[in-house]
Protein backbone atom coordinates (compact mmCIF):
# COMPACT_ATOMS: atom_id res chain seq x y z
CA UNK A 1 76.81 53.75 229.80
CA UNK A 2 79.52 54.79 227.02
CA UNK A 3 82.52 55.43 228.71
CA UNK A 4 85.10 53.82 225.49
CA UNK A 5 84.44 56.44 222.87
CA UNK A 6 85.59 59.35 225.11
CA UNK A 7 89.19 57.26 224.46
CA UNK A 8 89.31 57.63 220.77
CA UNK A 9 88.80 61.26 220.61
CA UNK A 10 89.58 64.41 222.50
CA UNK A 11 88.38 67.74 222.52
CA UNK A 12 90.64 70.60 220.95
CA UNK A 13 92.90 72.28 223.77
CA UNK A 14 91.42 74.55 226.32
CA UNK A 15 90.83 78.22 225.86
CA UNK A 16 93.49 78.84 228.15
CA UNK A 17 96.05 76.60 226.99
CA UNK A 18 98.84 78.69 225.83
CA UNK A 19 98.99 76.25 222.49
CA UNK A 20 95.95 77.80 221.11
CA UNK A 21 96.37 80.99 219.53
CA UNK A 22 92.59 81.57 218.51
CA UNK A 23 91.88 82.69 221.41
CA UNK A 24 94.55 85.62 221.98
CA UNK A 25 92.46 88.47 220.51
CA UNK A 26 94.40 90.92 218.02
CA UNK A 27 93.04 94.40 217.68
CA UNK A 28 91.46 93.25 214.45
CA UNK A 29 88.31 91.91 216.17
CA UNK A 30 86.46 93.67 218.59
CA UNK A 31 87.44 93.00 222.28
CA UNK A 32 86.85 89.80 223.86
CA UNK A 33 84.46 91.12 225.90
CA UNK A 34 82.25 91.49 222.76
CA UNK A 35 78.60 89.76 223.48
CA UNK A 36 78.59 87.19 219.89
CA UNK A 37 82.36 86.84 221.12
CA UNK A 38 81.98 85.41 224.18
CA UNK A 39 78.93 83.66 223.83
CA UNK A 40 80.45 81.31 221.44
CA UNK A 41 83.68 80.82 223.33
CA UNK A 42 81.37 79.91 226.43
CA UNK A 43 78.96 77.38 224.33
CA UNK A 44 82.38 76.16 223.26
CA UNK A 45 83.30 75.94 227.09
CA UNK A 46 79.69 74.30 227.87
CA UNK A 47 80.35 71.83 225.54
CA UNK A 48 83.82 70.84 227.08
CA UNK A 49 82.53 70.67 230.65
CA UNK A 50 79.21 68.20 229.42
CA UNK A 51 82.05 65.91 227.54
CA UNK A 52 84.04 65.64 230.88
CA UNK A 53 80.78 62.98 232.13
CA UNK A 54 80.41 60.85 229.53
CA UNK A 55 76.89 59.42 231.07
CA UNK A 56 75.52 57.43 228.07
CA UNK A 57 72.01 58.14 229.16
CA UNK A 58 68.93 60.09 226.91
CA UNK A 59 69.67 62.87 229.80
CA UNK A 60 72.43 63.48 228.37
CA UNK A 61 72.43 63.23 224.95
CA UNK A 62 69.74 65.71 225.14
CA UNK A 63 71.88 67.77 226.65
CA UNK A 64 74.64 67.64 223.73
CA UNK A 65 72.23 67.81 221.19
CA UNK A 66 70.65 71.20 222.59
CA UNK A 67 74.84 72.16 223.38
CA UNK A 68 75.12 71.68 219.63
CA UNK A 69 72.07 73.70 218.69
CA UNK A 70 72.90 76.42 220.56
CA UNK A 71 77.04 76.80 219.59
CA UNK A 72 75.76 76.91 215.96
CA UNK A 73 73.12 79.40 216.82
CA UNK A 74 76.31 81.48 218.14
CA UNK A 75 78.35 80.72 215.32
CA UNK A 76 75.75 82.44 212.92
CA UNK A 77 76.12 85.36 215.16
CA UNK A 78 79.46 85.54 215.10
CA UNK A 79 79.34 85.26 211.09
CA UNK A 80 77.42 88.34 210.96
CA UNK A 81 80.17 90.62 212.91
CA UNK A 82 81.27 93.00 210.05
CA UNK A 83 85.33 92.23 210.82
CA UNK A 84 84.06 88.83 210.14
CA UNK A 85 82.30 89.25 206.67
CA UNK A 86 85.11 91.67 205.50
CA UNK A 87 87.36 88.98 206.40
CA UNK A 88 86.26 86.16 204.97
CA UNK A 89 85.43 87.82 201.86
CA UNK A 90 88.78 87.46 200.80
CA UNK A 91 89.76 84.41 202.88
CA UNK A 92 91.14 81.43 200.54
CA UNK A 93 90.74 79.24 203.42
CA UNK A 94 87.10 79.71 203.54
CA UNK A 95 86.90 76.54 201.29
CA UNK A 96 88.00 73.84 203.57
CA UNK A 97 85.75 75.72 206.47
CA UNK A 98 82.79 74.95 204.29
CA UNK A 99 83.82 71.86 203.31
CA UNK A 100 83.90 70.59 207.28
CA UNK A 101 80.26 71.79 207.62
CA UNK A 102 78.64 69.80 204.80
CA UNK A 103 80.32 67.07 205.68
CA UNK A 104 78.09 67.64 209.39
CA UNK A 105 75.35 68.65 207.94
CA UNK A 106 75.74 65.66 205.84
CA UNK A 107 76.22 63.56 209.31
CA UNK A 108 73.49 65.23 210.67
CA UNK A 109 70.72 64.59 207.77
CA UNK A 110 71.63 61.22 207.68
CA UNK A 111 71.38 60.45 210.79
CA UNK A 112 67.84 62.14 210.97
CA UNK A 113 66.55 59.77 208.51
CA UNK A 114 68.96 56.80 210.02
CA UNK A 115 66.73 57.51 214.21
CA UNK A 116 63.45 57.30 212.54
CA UNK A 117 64.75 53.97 210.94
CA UNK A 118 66.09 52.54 214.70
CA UNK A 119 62.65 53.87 215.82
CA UNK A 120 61.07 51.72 213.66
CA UNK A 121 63.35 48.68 214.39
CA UNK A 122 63.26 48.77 218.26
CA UNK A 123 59.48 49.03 217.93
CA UNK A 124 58.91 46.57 215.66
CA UNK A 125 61.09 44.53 218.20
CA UNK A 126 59.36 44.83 220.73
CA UNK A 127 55.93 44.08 218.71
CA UNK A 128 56.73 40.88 217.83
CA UNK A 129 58.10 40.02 220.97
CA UNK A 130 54.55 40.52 222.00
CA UNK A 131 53.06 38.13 219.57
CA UNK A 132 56.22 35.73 220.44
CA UNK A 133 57.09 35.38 217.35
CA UNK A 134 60.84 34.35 217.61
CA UNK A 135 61.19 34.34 213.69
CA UNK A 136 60.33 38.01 213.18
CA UNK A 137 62.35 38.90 216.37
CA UNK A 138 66.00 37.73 214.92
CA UNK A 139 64.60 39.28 211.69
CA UNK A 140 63.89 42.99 213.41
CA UNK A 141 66.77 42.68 215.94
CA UNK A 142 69.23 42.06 212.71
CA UNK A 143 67.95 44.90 211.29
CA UNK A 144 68.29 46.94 214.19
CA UNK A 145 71.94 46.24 214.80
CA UNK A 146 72.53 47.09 211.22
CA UNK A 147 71.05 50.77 211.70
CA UNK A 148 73.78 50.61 214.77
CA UNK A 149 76.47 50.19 212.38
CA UNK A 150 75.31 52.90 210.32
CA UNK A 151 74.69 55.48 213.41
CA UNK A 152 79.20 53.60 213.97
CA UNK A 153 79.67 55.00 210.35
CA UNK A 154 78.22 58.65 211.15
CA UNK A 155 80.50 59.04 213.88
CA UNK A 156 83.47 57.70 212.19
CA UNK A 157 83.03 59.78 209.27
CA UNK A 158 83.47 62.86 211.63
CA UNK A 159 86.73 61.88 213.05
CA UNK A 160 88.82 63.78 210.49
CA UNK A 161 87.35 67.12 211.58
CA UNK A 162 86.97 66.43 215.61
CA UNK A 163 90.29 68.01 216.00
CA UNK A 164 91.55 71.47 215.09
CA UNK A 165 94.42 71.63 212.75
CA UNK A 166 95.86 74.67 211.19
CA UNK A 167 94.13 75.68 208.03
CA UNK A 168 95.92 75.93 205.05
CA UNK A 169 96.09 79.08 202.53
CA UNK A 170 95.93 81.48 205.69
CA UNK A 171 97.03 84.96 203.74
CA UNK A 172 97.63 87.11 206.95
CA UNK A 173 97.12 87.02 211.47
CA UNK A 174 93.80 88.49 210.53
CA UNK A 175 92.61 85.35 208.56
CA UNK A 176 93.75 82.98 211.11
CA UNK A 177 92.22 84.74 213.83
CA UNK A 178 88.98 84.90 212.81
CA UNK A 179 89.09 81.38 210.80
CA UNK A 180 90.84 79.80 214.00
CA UNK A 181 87.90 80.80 215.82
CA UNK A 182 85.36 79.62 213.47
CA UNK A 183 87.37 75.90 212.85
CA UNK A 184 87.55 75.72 216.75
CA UNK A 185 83.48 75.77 216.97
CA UNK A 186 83.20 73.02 213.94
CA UNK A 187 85.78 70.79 215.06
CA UNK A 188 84.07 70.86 218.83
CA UNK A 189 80.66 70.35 217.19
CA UNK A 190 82.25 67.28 215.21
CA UNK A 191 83.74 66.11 218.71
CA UNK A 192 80.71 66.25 220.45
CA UNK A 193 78.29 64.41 217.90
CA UNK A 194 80.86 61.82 217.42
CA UNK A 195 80.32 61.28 221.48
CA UNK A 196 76.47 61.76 221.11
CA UNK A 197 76.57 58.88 218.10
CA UNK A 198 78.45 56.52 219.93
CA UNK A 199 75.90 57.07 223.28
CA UNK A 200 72.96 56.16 221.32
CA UNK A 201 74.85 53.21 219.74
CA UNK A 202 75.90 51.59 222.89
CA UNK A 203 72.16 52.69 224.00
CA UNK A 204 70.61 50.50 221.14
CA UNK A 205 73.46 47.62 221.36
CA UNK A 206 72.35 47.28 225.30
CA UNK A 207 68.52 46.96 224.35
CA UNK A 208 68.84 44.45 221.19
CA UNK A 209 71.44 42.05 222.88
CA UNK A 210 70.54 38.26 223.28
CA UNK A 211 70.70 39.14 227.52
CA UNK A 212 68.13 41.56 227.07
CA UNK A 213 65.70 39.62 224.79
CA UNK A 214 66.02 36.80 227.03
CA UNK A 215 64.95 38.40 230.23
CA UNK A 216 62.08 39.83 228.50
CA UNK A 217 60.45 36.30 228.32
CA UNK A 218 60.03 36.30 232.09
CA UNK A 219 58.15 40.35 231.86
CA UNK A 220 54.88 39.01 233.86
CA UNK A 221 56.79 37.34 236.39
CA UNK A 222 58.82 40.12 236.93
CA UNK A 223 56.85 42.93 236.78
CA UNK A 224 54.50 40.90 239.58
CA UNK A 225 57.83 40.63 241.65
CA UNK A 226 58.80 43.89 241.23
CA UNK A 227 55.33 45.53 242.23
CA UNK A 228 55.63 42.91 245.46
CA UNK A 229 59.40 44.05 245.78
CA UNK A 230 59.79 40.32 246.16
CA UNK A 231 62.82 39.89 243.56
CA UNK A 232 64.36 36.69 243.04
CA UNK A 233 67.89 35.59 242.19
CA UNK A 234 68.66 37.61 238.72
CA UNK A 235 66.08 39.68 239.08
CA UNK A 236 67.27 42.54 239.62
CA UNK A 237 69.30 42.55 236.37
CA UNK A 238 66.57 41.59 234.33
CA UNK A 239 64.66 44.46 235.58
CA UNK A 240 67.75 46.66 235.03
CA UNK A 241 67.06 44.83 231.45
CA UNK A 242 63.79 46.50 231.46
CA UNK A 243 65.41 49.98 232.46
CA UNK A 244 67.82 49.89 228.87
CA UNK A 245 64.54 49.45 226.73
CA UNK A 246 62.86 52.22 228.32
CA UNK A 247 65.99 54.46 228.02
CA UNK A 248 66.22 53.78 224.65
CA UNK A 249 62.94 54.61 223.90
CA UNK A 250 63.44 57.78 225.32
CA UNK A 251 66.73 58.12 223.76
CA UNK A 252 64.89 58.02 220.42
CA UNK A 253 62.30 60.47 221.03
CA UNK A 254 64.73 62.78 222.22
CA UNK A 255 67.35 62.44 219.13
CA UNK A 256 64.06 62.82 216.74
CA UNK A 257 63.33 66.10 218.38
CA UNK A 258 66.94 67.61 218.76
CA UNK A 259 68.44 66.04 215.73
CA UNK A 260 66.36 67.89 213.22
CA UNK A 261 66.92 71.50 214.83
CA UNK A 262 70.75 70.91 215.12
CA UNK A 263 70.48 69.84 211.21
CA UNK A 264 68.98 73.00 210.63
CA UNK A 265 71.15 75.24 212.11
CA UNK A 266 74.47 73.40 210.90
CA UNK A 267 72.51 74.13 207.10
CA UNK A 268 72.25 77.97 208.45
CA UNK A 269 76.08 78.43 210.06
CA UNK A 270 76.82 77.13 206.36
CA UNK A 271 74.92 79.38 204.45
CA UNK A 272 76.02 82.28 206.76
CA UNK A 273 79.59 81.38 206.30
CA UNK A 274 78.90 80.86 202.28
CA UNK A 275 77.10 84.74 201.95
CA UNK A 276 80.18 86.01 203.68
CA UNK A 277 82.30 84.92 200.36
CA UNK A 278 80.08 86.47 198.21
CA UNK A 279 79.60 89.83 199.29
């Protein structure tokens, strides 16, 4: 479970809050009943509703990972609109919006390399716990809680863009519109990776703790009690124990998968957005 990082951020204000202006569409764009229009607004929505149940679990980080994926895949569209291009081809504001994505894609290919690295930890954990040997398991589980640090870092490092703020240089309503639109989809992609970082931290910090480690010394004992249903007095945590390190495995194999295609298609948003200034 990660419940505490839900606490140090928040997502930017509801569509309907009469605070956001990005939302209230001018005749400049086309209606907001426009296909590209509304399918971003409601990835942006689906993305708000998954926050609200901050699980923890590999479930759900898939889910924000493929959340992610698929806002940035609607981003592109809306990049292509032709009120958009025409826009932003003479948007001096464009900057910082490019700026915010390479700092995620950035995030993202770091933290690409930085899962294959905890893979490699919790696995090589896990093999010399096998072979009992304790030396190599303080060596691996060090090493392991430094790659949570880093995957701490990553989600830090997003915090200055997980909120919307008004962008500066803004020459006319038309600009902000569309640009308001555009920073609203980046700073809720920043919001929700922050959330999906800190999951698979607590995920990782749950599996390589001394509690865990030590109730994996009794695994033939319990896995005899367990088949017999027979569970003894601290069992049952030390088969919830058991639970974490398979949860993290699959938390892993999931963030391998979905971590790569959302690093992808933060690199195409940005390249979409960058072609739009130099039409």
């Amino acid at each position: 479970m990660a419940p505490s990082f839900a606490r140090s951020t928040s997502l930017p204000p509801s569509p309907t809050h009469k605070k956001t202006s990005y939302h209230v569409r001018s005749v400049s764009l086309p209606c907001r009943s426009h296909p590209l229009i509304s399918n971003l607004e409601e990835q942006i929505q689906a993305i708000r509703s998954w926050s609200t149940n901050p699980e923890g679990s590999s479930a759900w980080i898939e889910a924000g990972l493929a959340h992610i994926e698929l806002l940035q895949i609607a981003l592109e569209d809306f990049l292509q609109l032709p009120q958009t291009q025409e826009t932003l081809h003479q948007a001096a504001s464009v900057d910082q919006l490019l700026d915010d994505l390479l700092l995620l894609v950035d995030a993202y290919g770091s933290f690409v390399s930085t899962i294959l690295t905890l893979k490699e930890c919790h696995s090589n954990v896990q093999s010399a716990f096998r072979r009992q040997d304790e030396v190599r398991i303080a060596s691996f589980l060090k090493s392991q809680r430094n790659v949570e640090k880093e995957i701490a870092q990553l989600a830090s490092g997003l915090r200055g863009i997980s909120k919307c703020r008004h962008l500066a240089l803004c020459s006319d309503a038309k600009e902000i519109e569309i640009t308001g639109i555009i920073r609203e989809a980046i700073c809720t992609t920043a919001f929700a990776s922050m959330a999906i970082f800190a999951g698979i931290q607590t995920l990782s910090a749950a599996a390589s703790s001394k509690k865990s480690f030590g109730a994996m010394r009794s695994f033939k004992k319990l896995a005899i009690s367990f088949s017999l249903k027979k569970l003894g007095t601290g069992e049952e945590e030390n088969i919830h124990t058991f639970k974490r390190f398979e949860e993290l495995d699959e938390c892993i194999r999931l963030s391998e998968c979905f971590s790569e295609r959302v690093f992808r298609s933060l690199i195409n948003s940005r390249v979409s957005l960058l072609n739009n200034t130099t039409l």
